[in-house]
Protein backbone atom coordinates (compact mmCIF):
# COMPACT_ATOMS: atom_id res chain seq x y z
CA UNK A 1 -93.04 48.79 69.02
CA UNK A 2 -94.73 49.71 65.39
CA UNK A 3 -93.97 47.89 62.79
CA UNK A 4 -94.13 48.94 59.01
CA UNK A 5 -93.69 46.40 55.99
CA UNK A 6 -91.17 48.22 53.27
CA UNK A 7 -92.30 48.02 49.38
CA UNK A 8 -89.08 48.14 47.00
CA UNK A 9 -86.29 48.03 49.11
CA UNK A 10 -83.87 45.37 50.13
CA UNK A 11 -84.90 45.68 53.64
CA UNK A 12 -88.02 44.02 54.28
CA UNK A 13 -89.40 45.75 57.63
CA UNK A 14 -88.90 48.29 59.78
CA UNK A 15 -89.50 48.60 63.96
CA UNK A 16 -89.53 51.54 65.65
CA UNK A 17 -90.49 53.03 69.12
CA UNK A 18 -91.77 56.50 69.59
CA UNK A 19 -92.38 58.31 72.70
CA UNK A 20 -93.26 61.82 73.27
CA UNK A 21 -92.22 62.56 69.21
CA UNK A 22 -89.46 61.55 69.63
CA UNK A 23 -87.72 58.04 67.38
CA UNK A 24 -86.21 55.98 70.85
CA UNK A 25 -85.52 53.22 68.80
CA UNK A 26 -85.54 51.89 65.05
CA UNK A 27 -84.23 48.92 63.12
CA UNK A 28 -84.60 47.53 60.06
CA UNK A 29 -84.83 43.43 58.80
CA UNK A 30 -82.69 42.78 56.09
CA UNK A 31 -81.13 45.43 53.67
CA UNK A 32 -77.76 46.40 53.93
CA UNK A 33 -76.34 46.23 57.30
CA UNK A 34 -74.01 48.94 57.37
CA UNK A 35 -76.53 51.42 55.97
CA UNK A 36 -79.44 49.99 57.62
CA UNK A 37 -77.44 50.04 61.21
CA UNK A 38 -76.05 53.37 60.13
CA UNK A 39 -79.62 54.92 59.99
CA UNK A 40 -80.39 53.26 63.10
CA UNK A 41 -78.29 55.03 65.03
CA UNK A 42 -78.90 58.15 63.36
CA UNK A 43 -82.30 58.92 63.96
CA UNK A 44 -82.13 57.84 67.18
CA UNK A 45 -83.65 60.34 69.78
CA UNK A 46 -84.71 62.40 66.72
CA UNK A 47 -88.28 64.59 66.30
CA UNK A 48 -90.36 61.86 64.08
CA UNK A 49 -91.18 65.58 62.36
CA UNK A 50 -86.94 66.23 61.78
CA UNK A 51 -86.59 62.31 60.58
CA UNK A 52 -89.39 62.72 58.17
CA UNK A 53 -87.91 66.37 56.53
CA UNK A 54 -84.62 64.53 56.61
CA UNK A 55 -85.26 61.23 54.83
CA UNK A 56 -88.12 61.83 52.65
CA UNK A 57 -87.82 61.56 48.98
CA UNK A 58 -84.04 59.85 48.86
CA UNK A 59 -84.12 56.84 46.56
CA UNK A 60 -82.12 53.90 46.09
CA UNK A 61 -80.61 53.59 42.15
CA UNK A 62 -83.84 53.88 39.98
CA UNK A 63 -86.48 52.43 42.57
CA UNK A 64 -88.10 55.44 43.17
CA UNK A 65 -87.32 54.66 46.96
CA UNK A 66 -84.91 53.56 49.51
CA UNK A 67 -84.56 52.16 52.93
CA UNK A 68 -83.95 55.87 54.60
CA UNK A 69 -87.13 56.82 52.33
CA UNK A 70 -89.78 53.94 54.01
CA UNK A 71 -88.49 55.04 56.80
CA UNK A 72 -90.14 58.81 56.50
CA UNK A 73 -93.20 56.88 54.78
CA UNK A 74 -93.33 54.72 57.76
CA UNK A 75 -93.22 57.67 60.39
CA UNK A 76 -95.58 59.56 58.50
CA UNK A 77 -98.13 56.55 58.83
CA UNK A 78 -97.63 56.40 62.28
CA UNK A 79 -98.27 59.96 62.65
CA UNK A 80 -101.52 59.50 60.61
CA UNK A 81 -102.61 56.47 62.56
CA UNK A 82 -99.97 55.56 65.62
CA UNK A 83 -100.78 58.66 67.51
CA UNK A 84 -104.63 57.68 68.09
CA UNK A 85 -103.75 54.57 69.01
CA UNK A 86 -101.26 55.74 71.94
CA UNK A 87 -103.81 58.20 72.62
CA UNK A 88 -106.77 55.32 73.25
CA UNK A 89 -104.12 53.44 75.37
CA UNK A 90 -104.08 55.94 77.69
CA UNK A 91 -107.43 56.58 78.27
């Protein structure tokens, strides 16, 4: 399970599992429930890769971000530094 700490959203964190590229599983800790659990469900057994060209760049009123948004930012860091650590775990 990674987890990524949001900056300017409602929601506070978000948990997600990844295996073979693919999102098995993500959830969010506090923010809007319906949207939150809404986004859940749709990125589920989603390409991190289609999430990220999907999400990336919607905001949330004038915060220059939103929940769906730290979600691409949080893929993308796992992509920059979750995929070397799977890859050590294996070895």
């Amino acid at each position: 399970m990674f987890h990524y700490k949001t900056k300017g959203t409602c929601s506070r964190e978000i948990l997600f599992d990844i295996e073979d590229g693919m999102v098995k599983e993500a959830s969010f800790v506090g923010g809007c429930m319906g949207n939150t659990s809404g986004i859940s469900q749709l990125v589920r057994n989603r390409s991190v890769d289609e999430i990220i060209s999907l999400l990336e760049g919607i905001e949330c009123g004038s915060r220059g971000t939103s929940c769906p948004d730290q979600l691409a930012h949080a893929l993308k860091l796992y992509k920059k530094n979750g995929e070397e650590q799977e890859k050590k775990q294996e070895e």
